[in-house]
C-alpha atoms as a PDB file:
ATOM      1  CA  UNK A   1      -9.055  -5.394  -4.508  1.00  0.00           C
ATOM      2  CA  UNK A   2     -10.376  -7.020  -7.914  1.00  0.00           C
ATOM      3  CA  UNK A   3     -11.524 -10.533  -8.267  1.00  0.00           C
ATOM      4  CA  UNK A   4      -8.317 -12.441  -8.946  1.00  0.00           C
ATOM      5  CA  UNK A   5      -6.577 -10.701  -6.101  1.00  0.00           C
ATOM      6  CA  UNK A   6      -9.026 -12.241  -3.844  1.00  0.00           C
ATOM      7  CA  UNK A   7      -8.671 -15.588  -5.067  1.00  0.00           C
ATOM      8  CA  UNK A   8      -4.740 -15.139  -5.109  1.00  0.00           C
ATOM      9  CA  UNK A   9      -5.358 -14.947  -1.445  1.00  0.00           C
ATOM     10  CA  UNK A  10      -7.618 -17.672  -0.955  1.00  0.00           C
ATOM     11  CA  UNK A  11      -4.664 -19.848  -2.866  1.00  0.00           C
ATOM     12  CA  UNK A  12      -2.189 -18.677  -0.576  1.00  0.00           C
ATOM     13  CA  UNK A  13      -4.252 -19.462   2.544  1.00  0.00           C
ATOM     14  CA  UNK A  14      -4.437 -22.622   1.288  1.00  0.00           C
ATOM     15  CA  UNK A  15      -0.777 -23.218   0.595  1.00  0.00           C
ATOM     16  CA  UNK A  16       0.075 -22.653   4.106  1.00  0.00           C
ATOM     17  CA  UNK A  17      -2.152 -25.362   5.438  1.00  0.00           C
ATOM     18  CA  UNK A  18      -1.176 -27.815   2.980  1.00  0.00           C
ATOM     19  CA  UNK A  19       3.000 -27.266   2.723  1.00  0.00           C
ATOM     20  CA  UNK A  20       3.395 -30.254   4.990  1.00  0.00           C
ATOM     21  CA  UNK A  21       2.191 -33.256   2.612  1.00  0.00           C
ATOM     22  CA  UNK A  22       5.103 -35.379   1.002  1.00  0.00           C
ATOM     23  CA  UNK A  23       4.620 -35.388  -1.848  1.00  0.00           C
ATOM     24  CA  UNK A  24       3.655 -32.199  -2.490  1.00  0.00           C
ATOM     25  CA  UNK A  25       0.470 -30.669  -2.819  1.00  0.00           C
ATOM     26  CA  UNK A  26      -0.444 -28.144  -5.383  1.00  0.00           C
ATOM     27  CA  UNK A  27      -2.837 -25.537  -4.612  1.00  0.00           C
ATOM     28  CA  UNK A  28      -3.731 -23.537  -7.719  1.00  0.00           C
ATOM     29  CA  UNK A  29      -6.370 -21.106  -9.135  1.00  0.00           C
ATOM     30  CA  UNK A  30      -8.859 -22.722 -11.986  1.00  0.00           C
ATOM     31  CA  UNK A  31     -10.160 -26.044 -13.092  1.00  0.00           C
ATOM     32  CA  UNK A  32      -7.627 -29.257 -13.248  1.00  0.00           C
ATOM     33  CA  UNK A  33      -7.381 -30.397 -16.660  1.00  0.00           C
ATOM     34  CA  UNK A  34      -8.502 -34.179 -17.873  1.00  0.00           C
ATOM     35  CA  UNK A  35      -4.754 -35.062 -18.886  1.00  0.00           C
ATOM     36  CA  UNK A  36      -3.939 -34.174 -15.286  1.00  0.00           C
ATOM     37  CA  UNK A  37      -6.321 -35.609 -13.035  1.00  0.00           C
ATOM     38  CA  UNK A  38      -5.588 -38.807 -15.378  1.00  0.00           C
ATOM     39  CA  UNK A  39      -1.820 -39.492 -15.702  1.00  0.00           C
ATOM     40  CA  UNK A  40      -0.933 -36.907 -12.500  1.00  0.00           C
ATOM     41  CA  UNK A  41      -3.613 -38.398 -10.088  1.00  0.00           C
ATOM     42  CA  UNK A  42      -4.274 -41.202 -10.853  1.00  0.00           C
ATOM     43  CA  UNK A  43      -1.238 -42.695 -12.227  1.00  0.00           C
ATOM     44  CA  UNK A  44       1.557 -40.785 -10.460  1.00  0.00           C
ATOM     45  CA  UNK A  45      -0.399 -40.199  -6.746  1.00  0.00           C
ATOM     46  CA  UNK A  46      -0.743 -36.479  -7.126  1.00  0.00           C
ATOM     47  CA  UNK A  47      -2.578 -34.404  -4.818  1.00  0.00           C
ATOM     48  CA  UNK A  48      -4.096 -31.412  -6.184  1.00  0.00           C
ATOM     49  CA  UNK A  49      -6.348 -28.326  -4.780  1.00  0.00           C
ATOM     50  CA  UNK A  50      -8.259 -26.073  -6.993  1.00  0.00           C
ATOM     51  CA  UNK A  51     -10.066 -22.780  -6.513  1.00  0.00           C
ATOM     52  CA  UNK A  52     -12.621 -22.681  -9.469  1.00  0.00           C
ATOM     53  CA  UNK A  53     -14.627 -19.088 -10.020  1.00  0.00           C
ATOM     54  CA  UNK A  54     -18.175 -19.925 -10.413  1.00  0.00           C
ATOM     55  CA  UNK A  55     -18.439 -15.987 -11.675  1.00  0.00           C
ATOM     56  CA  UNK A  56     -20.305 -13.978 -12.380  1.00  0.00           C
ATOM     57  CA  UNK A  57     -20.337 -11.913  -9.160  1.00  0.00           C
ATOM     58  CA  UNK A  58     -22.800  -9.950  -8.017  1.00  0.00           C
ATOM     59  CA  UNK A  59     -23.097  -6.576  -7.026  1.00  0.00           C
ATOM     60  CA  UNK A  60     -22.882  -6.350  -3.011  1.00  0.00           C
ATOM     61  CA  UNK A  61     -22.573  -2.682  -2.415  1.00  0.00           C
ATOM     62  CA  UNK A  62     -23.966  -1.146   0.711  1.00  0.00           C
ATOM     63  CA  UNK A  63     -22.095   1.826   1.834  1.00  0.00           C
ATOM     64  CA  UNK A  64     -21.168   5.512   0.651  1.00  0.00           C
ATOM     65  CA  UNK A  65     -17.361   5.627  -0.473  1.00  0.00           C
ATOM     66  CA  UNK A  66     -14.696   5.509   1.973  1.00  0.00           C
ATOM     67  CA  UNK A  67     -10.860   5.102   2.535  1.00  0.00           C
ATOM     68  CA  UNK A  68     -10.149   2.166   2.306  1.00  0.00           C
ATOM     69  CA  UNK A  69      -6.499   1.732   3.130  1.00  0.00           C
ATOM     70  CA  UNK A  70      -3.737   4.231   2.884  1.00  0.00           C
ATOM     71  CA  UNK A  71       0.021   3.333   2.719  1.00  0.00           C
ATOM     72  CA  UNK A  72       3.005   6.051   2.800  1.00  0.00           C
ATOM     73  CA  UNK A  73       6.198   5.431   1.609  1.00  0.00           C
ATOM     74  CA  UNK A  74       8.921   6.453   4.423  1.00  0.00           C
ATOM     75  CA  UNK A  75      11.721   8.988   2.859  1.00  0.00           C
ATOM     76  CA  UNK A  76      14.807   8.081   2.824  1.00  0.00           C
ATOM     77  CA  UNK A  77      15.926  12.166   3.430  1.00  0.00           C
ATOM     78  CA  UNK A  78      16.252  13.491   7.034  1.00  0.00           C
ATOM     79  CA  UNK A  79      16.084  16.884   7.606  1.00  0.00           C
ATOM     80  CA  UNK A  80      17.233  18.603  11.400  1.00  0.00           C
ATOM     81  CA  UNK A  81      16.987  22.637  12.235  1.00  0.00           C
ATOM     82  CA  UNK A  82      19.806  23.434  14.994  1.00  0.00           C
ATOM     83  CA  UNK A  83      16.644  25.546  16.614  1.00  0.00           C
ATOM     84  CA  UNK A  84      13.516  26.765  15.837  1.00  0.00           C
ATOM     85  CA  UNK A  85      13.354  30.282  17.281  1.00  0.00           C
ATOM     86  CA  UNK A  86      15.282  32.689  15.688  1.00  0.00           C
ATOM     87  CA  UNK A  87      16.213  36.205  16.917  1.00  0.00           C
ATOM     88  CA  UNK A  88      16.590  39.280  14.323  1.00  0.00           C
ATOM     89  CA  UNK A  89      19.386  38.772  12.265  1.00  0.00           C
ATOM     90  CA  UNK A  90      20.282  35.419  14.206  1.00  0.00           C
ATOM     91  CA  UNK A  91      20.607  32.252  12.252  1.00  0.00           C
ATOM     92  CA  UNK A  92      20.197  28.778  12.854  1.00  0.00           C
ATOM     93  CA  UNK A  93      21.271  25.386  10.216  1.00  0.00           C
ATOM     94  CA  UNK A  94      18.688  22.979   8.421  1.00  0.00           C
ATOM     95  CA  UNK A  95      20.888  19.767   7.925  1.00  0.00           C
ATOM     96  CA  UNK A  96      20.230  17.222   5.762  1.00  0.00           C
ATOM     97  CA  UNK A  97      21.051  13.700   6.030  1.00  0.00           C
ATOM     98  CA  UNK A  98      20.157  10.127   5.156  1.00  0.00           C
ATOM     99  CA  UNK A  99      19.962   9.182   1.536  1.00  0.00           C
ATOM    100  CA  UNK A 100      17.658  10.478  -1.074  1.00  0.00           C
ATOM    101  CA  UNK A 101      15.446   8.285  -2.852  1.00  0.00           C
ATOM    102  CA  UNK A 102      12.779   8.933  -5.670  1.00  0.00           C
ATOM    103  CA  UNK A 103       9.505  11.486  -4.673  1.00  0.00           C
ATOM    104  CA  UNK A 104      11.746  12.282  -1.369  1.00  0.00           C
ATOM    105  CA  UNK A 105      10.495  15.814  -0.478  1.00  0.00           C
ATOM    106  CA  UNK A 106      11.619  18.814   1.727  1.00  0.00           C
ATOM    107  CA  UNK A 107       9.336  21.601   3.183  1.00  0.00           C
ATOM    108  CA  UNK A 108      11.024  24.953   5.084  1.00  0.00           C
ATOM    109  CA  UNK A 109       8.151  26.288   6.964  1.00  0.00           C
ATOM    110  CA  UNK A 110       8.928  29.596   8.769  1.00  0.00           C
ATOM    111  CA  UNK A 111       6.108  31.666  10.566  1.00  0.00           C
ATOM    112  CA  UNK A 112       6.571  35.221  11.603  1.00  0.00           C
ATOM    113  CA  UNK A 113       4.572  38.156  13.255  1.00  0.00           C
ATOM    114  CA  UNK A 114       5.318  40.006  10.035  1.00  0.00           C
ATOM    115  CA  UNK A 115       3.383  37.927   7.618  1.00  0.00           C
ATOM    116  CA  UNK A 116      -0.774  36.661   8.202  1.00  0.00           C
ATOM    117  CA  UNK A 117       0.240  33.003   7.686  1.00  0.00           C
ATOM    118  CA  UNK A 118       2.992  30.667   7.802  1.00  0.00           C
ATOM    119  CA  UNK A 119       5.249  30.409   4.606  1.00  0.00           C
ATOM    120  CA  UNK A 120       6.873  27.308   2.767  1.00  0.00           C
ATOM    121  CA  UNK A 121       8.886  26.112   0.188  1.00  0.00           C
ATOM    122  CA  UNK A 122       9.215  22.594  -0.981  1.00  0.00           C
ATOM    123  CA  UNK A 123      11.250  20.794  -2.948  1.00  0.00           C
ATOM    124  CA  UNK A 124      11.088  17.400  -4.401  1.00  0.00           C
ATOM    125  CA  UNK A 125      13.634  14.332  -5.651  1.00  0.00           C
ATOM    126  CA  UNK A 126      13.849  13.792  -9.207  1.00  0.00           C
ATOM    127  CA  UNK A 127      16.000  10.822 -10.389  1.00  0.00           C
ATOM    128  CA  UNK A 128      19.538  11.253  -9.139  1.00  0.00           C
ATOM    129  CA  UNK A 129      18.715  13.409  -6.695  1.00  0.00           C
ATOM    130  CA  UNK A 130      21.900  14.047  -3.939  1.00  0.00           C
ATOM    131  CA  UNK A 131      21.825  15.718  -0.129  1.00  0.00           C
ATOM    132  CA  UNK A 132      23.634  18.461  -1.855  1.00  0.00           C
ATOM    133  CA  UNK A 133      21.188  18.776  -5.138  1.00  0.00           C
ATOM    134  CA  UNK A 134      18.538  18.942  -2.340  1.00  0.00           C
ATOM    135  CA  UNK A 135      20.422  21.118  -0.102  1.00  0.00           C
ATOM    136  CA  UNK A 136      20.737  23.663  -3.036  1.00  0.00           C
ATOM    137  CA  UNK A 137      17.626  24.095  -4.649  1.00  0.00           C
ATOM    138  CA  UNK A 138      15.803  24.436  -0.919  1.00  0.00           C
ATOM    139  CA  UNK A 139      18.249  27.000  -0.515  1.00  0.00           C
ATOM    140  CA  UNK A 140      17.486  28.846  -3.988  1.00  0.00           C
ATOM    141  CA  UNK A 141      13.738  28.201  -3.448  1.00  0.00           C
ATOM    142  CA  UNK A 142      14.202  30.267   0.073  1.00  0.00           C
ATOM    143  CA  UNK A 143      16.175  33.306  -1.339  1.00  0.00           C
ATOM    144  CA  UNK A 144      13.443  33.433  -4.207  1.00  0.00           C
ATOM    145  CA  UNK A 145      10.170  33.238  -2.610  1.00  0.00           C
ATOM    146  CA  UNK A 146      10.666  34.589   1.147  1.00  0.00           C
ATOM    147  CA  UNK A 147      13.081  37.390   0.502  1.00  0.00           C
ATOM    148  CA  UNK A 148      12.141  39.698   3.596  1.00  0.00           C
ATOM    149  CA  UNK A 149      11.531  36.757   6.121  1.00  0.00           C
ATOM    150  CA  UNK A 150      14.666  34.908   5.778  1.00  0.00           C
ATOM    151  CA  UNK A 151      18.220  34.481   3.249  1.00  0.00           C
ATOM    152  CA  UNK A 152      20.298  31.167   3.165  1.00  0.00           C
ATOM    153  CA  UNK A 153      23.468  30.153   2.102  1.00  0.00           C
ATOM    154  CA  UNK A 154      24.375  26.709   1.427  1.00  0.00           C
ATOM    155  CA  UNK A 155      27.300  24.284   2.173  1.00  0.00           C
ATOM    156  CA  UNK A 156      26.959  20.608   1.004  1.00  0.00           C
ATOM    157  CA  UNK A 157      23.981  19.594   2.946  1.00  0.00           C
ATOM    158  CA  UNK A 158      23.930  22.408   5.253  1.00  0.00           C
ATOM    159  CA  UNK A 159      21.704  25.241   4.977  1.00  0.00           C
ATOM    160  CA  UNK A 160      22.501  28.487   7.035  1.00  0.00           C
ATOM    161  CA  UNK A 161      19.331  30.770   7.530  1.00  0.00           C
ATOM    162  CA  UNK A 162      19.602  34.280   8.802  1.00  0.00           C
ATOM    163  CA  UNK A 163      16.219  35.823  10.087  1.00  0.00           C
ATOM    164  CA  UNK A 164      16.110  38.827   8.108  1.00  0.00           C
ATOM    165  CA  UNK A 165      12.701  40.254   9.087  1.00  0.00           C
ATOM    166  CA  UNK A 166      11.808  42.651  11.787  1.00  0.00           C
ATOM    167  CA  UNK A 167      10.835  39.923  14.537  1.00  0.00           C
ATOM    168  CA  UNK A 168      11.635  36.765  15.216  1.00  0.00           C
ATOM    169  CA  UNK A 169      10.892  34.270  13.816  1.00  0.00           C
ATOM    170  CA  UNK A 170       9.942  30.152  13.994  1.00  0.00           C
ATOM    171  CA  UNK A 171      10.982  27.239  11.290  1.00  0.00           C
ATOM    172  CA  UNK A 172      10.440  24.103  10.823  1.00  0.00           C
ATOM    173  CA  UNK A 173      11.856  21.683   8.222  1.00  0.00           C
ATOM    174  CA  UNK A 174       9.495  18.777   7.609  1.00  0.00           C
ATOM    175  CA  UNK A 175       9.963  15.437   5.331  1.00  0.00           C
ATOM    176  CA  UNK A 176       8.019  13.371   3.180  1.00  0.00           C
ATOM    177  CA  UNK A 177       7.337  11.134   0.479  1.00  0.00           C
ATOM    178  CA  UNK A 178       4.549   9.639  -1.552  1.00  0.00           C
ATOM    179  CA  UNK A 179       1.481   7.565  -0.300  1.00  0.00           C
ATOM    180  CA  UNK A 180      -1.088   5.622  -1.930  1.00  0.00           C
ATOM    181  CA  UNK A 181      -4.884   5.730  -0.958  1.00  0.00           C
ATOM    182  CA  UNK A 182      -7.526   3.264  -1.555  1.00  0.00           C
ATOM    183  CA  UNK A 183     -10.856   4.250  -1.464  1.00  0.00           C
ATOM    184  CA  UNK A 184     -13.893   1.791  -2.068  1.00  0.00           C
ATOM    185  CA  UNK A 185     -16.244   2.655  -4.895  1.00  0.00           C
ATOM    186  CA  UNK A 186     -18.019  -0.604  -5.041  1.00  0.00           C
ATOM    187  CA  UNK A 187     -18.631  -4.208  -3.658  1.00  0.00           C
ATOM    188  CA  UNK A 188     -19.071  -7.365  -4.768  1.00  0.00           C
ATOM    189  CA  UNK A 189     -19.742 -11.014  -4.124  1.00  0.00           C
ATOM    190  CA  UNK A 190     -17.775 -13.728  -5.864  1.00  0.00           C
ATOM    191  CA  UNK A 191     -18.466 -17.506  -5.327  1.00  0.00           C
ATOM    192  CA  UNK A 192     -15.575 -20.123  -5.428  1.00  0.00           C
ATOM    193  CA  UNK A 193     -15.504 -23.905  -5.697  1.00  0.00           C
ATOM    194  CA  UNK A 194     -12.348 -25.833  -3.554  1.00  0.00           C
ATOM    195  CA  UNK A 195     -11.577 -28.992  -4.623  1.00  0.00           C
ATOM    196  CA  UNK A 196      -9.510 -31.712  -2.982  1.00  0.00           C
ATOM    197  CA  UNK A 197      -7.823 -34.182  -5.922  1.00  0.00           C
ATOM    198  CA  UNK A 198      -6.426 -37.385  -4.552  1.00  0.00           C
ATOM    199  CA  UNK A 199      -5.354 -40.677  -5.453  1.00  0.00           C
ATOM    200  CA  UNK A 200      -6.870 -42.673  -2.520  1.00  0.00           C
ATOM    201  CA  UNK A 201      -9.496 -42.075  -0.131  1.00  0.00           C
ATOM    202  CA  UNK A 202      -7.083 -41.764   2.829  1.00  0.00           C
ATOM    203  CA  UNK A 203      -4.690 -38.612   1.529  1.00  0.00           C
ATOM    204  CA  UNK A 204      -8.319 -37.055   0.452  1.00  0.00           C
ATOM    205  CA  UNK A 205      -8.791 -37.059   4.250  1.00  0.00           C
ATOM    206  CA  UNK A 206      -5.641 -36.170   5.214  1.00  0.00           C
ATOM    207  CA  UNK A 207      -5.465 -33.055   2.598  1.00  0.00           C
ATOM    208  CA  UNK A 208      -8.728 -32.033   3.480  1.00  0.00           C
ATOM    209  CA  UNK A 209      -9.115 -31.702   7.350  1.00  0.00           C
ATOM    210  CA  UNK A 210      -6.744 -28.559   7.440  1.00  0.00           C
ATOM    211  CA  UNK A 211      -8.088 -27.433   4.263  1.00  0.00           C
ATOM    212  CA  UNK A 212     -11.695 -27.617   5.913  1.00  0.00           C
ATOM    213  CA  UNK A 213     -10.266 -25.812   9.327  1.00  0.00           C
ATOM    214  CA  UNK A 214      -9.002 -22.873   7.987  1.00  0.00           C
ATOM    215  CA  UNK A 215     -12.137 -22.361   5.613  1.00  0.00           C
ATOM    216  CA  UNK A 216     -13.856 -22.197   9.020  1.00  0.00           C
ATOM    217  CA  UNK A 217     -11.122 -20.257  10.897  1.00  0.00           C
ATOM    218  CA  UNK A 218     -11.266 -17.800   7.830  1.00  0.00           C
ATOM    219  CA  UNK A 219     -15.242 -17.445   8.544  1.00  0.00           C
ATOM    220  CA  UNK A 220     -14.977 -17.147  12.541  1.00  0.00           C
ATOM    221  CA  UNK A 221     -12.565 -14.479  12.105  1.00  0.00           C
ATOM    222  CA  UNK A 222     -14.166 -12.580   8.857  1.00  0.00           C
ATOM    223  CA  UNK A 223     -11.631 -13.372   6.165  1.00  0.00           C
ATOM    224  CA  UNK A 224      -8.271 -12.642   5.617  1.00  0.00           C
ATOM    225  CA  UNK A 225      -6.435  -9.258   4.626  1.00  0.00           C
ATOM    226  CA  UNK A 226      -4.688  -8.255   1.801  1.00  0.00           C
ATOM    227  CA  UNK A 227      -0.709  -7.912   1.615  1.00  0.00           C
ATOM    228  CA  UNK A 228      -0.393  -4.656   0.156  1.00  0.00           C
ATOM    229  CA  UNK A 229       2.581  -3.788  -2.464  1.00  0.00           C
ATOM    230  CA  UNK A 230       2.099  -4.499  -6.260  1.00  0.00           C
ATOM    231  CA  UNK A 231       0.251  -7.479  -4.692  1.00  0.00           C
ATOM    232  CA  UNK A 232      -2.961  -6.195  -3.890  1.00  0.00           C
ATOM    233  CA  UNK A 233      -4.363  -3.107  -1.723  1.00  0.00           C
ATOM    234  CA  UNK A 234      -4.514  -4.423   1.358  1.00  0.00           C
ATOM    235  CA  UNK A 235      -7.682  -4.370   2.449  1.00  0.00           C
ATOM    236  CA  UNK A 236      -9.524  -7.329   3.330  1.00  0.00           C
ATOM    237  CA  UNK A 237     -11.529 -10.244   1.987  1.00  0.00           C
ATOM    238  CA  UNK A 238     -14.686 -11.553   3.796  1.00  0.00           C
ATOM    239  CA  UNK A 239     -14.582 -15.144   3.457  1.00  0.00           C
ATOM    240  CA  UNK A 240     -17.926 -17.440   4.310  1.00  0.00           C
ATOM    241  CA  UNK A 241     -17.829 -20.826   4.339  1.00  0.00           C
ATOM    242  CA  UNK A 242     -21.139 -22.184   2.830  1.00  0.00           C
ATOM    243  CA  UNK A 243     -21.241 -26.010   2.406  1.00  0.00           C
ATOM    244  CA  UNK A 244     -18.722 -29.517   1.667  1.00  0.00           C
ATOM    245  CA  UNK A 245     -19.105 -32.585  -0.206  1.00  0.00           C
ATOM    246  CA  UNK A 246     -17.943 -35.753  -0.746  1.00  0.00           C
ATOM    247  CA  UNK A 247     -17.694 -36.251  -4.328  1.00  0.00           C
ATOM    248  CA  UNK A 248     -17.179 -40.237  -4.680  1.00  0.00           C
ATOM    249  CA  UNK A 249     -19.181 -40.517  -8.281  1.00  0.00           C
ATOM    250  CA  UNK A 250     -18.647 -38.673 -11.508  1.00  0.00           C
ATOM    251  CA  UNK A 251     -15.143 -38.452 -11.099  1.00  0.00           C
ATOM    252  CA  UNK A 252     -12.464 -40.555 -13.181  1.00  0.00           C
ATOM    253  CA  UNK A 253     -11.464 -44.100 -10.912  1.00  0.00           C
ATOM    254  CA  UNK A 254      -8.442 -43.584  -8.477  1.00  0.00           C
ATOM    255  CA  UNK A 255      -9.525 -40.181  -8.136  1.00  0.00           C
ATOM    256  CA  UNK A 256     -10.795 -38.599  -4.753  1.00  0.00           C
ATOM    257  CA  UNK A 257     -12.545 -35.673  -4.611  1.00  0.00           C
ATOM    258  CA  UNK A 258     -14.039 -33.200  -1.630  1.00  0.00           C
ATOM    259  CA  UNK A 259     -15.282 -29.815  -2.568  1.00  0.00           C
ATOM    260  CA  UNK A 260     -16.472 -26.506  -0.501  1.00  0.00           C
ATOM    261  CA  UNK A 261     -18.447 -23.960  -1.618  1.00  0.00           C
ATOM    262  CA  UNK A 262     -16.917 -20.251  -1.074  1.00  0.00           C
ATOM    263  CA  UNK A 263     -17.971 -16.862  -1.063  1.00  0.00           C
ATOM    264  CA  UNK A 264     -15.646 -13.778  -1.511  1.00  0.00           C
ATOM    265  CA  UNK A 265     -16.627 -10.596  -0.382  1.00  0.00           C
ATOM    266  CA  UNK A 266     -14.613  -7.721  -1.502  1.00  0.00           C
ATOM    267  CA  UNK A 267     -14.550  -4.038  -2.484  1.00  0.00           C
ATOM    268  CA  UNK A 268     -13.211  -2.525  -6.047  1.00  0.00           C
ATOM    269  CA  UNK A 269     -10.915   0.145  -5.086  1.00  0.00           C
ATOM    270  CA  UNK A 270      -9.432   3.049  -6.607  1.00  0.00           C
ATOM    271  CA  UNK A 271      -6.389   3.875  -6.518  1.00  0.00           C
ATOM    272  CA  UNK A 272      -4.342   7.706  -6.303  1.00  0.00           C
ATOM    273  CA  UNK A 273      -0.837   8.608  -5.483  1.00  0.00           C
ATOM    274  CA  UNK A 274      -0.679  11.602  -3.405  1.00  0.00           C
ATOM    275  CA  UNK A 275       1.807  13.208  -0.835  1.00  0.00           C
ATOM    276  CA  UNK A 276       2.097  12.788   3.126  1.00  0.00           C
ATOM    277  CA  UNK A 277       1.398  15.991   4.804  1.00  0.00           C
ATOM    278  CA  UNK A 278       4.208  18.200   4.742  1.00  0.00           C
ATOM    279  CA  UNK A 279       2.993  21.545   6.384  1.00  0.00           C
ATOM    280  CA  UNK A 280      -0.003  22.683   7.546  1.00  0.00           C
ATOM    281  CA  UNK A 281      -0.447  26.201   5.706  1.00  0.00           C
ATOM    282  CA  UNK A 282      -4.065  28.123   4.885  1.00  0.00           C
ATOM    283  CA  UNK A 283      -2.771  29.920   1.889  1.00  0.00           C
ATOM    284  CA  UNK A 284      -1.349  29.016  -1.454  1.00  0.00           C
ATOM    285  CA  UNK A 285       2.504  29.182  -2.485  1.00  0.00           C
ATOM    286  CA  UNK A 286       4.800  28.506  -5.353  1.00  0.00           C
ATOM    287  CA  UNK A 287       7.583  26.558  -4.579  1.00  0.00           C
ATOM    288  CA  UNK A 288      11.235  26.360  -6.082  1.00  0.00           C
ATOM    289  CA  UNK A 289      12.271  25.817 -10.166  1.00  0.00           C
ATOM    290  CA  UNK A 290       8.105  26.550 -10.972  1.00  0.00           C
ATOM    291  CA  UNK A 291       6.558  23.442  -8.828  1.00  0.00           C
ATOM    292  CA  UNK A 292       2.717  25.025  -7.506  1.00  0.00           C
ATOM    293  CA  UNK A 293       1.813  23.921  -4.695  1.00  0.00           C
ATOM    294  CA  UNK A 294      -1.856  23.875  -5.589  1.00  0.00           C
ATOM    295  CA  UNK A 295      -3.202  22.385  -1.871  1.00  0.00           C
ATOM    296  CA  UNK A 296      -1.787  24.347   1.407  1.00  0.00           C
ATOM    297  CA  UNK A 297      -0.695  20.941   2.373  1.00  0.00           C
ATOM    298  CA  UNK A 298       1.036  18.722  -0.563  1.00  0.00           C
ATOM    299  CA  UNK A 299       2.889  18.991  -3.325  1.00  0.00           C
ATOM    300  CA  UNK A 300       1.652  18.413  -7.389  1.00  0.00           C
ATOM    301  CA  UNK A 301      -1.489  18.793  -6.625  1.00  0.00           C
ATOM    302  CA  UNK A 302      -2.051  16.011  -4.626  1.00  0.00           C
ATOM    303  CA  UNK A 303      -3.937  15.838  -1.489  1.00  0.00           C
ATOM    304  CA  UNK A 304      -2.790  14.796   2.124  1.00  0.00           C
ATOM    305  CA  UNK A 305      -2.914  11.559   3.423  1.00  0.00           C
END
């Protein structure tokens, strides 16, 4: 979360107490300009609410680092085995199914009595990705790097795997796609100032009562949480509620004013993509067309949310 994020928020609080007014009331982050609060006010019976930053923050850290949020990205790939146990020289199908979209990725797990730890291969989707284009480089990934275990021939979307080791043997085919962690490295403190702008004393009232109950429902119930996306990270915002004020002098005639003082509480966050967990494994393997999979349990290096 970074400062402006937080305010965003605060405006958008605000907006939903205040949709109801005819005319309209703008809610908006900075400081009105004199044009305006003159010819839009005062002139033309405007209503206006501003969220000024007092800034500069202050520090308000407390706490070792920690996860903040974490939100995964569901795959759009399915992936079903027709059974997981399969005899000596038995086989059993890995279908695929659903539609492929960007980072989708596929992980064949088998585990045997012949080898000391489960084995995988993974593959991921590149742009233009297909079922079959999926289908067929799990398939070459499997004849390359667990020749001994298992062989697989492909059809479409289907993969056919014959157990070709001396036991049986157990697989799994797992799905994924990527995530994005938060984690808090800092904290910090911003103060706001909420204005109501009116033309008469009455809609200053009006405006302001919900605008004044939802500052105080925000600070009964801590604050108010982020919406995640490209919006912000999701985490939340503590909100406090410190003071209000009639402001009936020092203003331009015709114009109302009330004004709160705010405090935002918030961390800074940073940001990584990484992988959902795709197989638990305790050793290191190389997957298909030269992708490493440097952590037991992700792909590119990442780490596992």
């Amino acid at each position: 979360m970074f400062g402006r994020d937080a305010i965003n928020l605060l405006v958008t609080q605000l907006q939903s107490v205040t949709g109801g007014f005819t005319p309209a009331v703008t809610v908006a982050a900075g400081w009105p300009t004199l044009d305006f609060l003159t010819n839009s006010v005062a002139k033309s019976a405007a209503t206006a609410v501003s969220i000024y930053d007092h800034g500069p923050s202050r520090d308000a850290s407390r706490f070792m680092l920690y996860t903040a949020n974490e939100v995964l990205t569901a795959p759009g790939i399915t992936a079903a085995v027709s059974q997981n146990f399969i005899v000596v020289n038995g086989t059993a199908t890995v279908t695929l199914g659903g539609s492929v979209t960007l980072n989708d990725a596929v992980a064949f797990v088998v585990s045997s009595s012949a080898v000391s730890a489960p084995q995988v291969v993974i593959v991921e989707a590149a742009t233009g990705a297909t079922l079959a284009s999926m289908a067929q480089a799990l398939a070459s990934g499997i004849n390359s790097d667990l020749v001994g275990l298992v062989s697989t021939t492909v059809s479409g979307s289907v993969l056919t795997v014959t157990n070709t080791s001396t036991s049986s043997i157990q697989i799994a085919a797992n799905v994924g796609n990527l995530g994005t962690r938060y984690t808090e490295v800092d904290r910090e403190i911003r103060q706001v100032q909420v204005d109501v702008w009116a033309p008469t004393d009455a809609i200053r009232t009006a405006v302001s009562r919900p605008i004044d109950q939802q500052l105080g429902y925000l600070d009964a119930h801590f604050g108010m949480q982020g919406v995640g996306g490209t919006t912000d990270d999701g985490t939340w915002v503590r909100v406090r509620r410190l003071s209000s004020q009639f402001i009936d002098r020092d203003v331009l005639s015709d114009v109302y004013r009330w004004m709160w003082h705010v405090t935002l509480e918030y961390g800074i966050t940073y940001e990584e993509q990484l992988y959902s967990v795709l197989s638990f494994i305790p050793s290191i393997q190389q997957g298909f067309g030269g992708l490493t999979i440097d952590s037991p349990t992700t792909v590119d290096g990442g780490q596992p949310i």
